[in-house]
Protein backbone atom coordinates (compact mmCIF):
# COMPACT_ATOMS: atom_id res chain seq x y z
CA UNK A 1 121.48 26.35 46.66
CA UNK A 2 121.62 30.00 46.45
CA UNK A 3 119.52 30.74 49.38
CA UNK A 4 122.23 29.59 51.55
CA UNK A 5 124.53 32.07 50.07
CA UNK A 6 125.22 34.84 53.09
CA UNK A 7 126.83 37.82 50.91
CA UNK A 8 123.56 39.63 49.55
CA UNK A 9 121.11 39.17 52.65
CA UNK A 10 123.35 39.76 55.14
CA UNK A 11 124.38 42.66 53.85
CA UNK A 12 120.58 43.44 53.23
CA UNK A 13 119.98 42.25 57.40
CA UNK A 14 122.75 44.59 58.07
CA UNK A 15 121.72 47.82 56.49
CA UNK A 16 117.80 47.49 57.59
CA UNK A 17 118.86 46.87 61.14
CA UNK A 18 121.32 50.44 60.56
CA UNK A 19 118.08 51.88 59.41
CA UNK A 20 115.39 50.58 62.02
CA UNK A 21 118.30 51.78 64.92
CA UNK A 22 118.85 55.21 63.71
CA UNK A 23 115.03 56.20 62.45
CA UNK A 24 112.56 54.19 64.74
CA UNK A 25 114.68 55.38 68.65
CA UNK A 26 114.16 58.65 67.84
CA UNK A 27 110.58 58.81 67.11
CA UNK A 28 109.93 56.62 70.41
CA UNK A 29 111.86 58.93 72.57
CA UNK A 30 110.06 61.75 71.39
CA UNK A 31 106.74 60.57 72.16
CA UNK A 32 105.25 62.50 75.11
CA UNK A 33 102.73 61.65 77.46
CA UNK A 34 99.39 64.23 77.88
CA UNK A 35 99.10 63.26 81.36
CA UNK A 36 102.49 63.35 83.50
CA UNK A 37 102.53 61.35 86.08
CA UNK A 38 102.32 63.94 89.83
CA UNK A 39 104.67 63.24 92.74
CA UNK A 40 103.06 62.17 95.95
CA UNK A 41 102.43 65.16 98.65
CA UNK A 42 105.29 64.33 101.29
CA UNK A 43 102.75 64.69 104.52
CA UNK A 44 100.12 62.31 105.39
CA UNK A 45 96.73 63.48 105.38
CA UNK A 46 94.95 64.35 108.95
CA UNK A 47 92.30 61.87 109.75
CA UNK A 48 90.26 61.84 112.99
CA UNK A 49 89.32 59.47 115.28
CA UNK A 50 85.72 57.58 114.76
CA UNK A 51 83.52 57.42 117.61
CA UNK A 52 81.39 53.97 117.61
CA UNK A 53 78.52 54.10 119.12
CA UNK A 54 77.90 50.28 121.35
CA UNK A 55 81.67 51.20 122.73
């Protein structure tokens, strides 16, 4: 059965993996975001006390 036979499609398996590892890692490392993501402001925000009126 010749579709058992490992010399021409491993070889084949071999050289498309080569190619998918070295073409498709750069073009997903180069993609850039339009929107970067903003650090958070370090102090907390200054909120005043609520006055209820039946206390």
């Amino acid at each position: 059965m010749p579709q058992l036979d490992p010399s021409p499609w491993f070889l084949i398996f071999t050289y498309s993996w080569l190619i998918f590892l070295t073409v498709i890692p750069p073009k997903v490392l180069a993609h850039s975001f339009p929107n970067e993501p903003q650090g958070q402001a370090t102090e907390k925000p200054k909120t005043t006390s609520w006055d209820w009126p039946w206390s």
